[in-house]
Every structure is written in C-alpha cells, then in structure tokens.
Protein backbone atom coordinates (compact mmCIF):
# COMPACT_ATOMS: atom_id res chain seq x y z
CA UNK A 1 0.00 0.00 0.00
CA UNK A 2 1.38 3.39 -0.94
CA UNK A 3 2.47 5.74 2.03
CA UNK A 4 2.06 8.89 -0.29
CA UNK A 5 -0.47 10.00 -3.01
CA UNK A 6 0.05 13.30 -4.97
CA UNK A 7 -2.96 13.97 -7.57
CA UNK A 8 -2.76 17.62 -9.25
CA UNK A 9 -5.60 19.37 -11.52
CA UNK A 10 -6.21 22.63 -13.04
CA UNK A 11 -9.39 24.50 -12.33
CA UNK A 12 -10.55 27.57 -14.39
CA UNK A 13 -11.94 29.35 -11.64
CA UNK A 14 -9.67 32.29 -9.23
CA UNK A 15 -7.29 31.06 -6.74
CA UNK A 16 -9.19 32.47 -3.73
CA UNK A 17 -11.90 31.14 -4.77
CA UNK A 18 -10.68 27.04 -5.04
CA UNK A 19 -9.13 27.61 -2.17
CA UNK A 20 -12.31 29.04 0.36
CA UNK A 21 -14.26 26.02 -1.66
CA UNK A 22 -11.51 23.42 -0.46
CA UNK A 23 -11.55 24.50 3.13
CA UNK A 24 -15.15 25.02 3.55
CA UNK A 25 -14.99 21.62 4.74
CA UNK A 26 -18.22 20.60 6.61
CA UNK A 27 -19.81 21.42 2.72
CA UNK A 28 -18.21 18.97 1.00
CA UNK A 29 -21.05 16.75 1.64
CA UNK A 30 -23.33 19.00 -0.50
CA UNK A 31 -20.97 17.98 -3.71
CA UNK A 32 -19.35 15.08 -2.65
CA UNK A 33 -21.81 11.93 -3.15
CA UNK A 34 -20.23 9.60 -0.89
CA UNK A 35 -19.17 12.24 1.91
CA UNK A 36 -22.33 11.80 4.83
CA UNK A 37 -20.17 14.42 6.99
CA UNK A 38 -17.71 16.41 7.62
CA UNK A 39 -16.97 17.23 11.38
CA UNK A 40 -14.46 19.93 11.87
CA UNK A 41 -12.65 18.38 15.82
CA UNK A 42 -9.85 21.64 15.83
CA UNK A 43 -9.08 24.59 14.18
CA UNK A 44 -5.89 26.60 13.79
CA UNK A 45 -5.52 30.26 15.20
CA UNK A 46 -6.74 31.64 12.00
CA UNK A 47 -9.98 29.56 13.16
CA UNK A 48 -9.29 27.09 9.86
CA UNK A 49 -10.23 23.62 10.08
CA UNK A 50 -7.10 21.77 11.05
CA UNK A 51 -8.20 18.50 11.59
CA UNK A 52 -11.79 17.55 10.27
CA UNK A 53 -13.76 13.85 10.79
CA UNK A 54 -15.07 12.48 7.65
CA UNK A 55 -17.58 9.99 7.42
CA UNK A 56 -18.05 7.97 3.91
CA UNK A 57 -21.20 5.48 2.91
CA UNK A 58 -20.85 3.77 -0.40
CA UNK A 59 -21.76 0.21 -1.79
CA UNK A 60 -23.52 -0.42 1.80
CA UNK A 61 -20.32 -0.07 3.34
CA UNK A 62 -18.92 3.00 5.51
CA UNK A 63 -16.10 4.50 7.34
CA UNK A 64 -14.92 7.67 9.65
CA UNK A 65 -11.55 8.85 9.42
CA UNK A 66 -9.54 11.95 10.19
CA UNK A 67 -7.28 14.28 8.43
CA UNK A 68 -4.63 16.81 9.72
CA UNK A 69 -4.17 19.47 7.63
CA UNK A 70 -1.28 21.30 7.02
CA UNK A 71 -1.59 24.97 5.94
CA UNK A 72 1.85 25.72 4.93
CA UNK A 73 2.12 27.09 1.30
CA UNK A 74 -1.30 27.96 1.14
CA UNK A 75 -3.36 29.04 -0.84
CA UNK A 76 -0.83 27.76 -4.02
CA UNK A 77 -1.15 24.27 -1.76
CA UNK A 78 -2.82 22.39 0.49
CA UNK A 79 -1.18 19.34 2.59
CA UNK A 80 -2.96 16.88 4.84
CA UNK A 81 -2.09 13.20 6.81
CA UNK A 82 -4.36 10.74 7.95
CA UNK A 83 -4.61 10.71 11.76
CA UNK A 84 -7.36 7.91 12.34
C-alpha cells in the first residue's frame, strides 16, 4: 500500500476562490456523493479547520476517518495526513 499519493488538476476558476471552496470543509457533503459528513474536531488560530472527521457510505459499506491538515504554502497548496 502506498504511504504517499500526490494527484494535481487545473481548475478555471480564481485562486481564492478554489481555495475558500476546499476549506469550507463541513460542505463537502453537499458535492461530494459519498461524503455523509464532515466534522471539523480543531481549528488553527486563524480559526481554519485543522483536523476535520469524515464519514463515507458507499456500496452499503462505511467509514470515519480523520485528516490533519497542514496549511503551509497555502493558498498555491494544500497538505494533509491521515490521523485515524
């Protein structure tokens, strides 16, 4: 099983605005089929999710997990690691 995944795309759209869309976190449920909810469990000082609880349903099957995001580099990039 891979440790690492890097995936990179190109979206016609202002930076600002991908980047308020990909860390408006508890919405990703509202565009992402298989997302049920998005819990955010801490935020940063700059009151930014830093580590949010997902929960995923597909196929009859579904899982929780957590991610830690990393801020640094934003909003040209956006890092995270699994916690749980």
């Amino acid at each position: 099983m891979a440790e690492q995944a890097r995936e990179t795309t190109t979206i016609a759209a202002p930076l600002g605005k991908v980047f308020d869309t990909l860390v408006d976190f508890e919405a990703y449920p509202q565009w992402a089929a298989d997302l049920k909810q998005a819990r955010i469990v801490e935020r940063d000082g700059e009151g930014r999710g830093l580590e949010v609880e997902y929960r995923a349903a597909a196929m009859g099957r579904s899982t929780t997990y957590r991610l830690r995001y990393d801020y640094d580099g934003s909003p040209n990039r956006l890092a995270w690691a699994l916690v749980a």
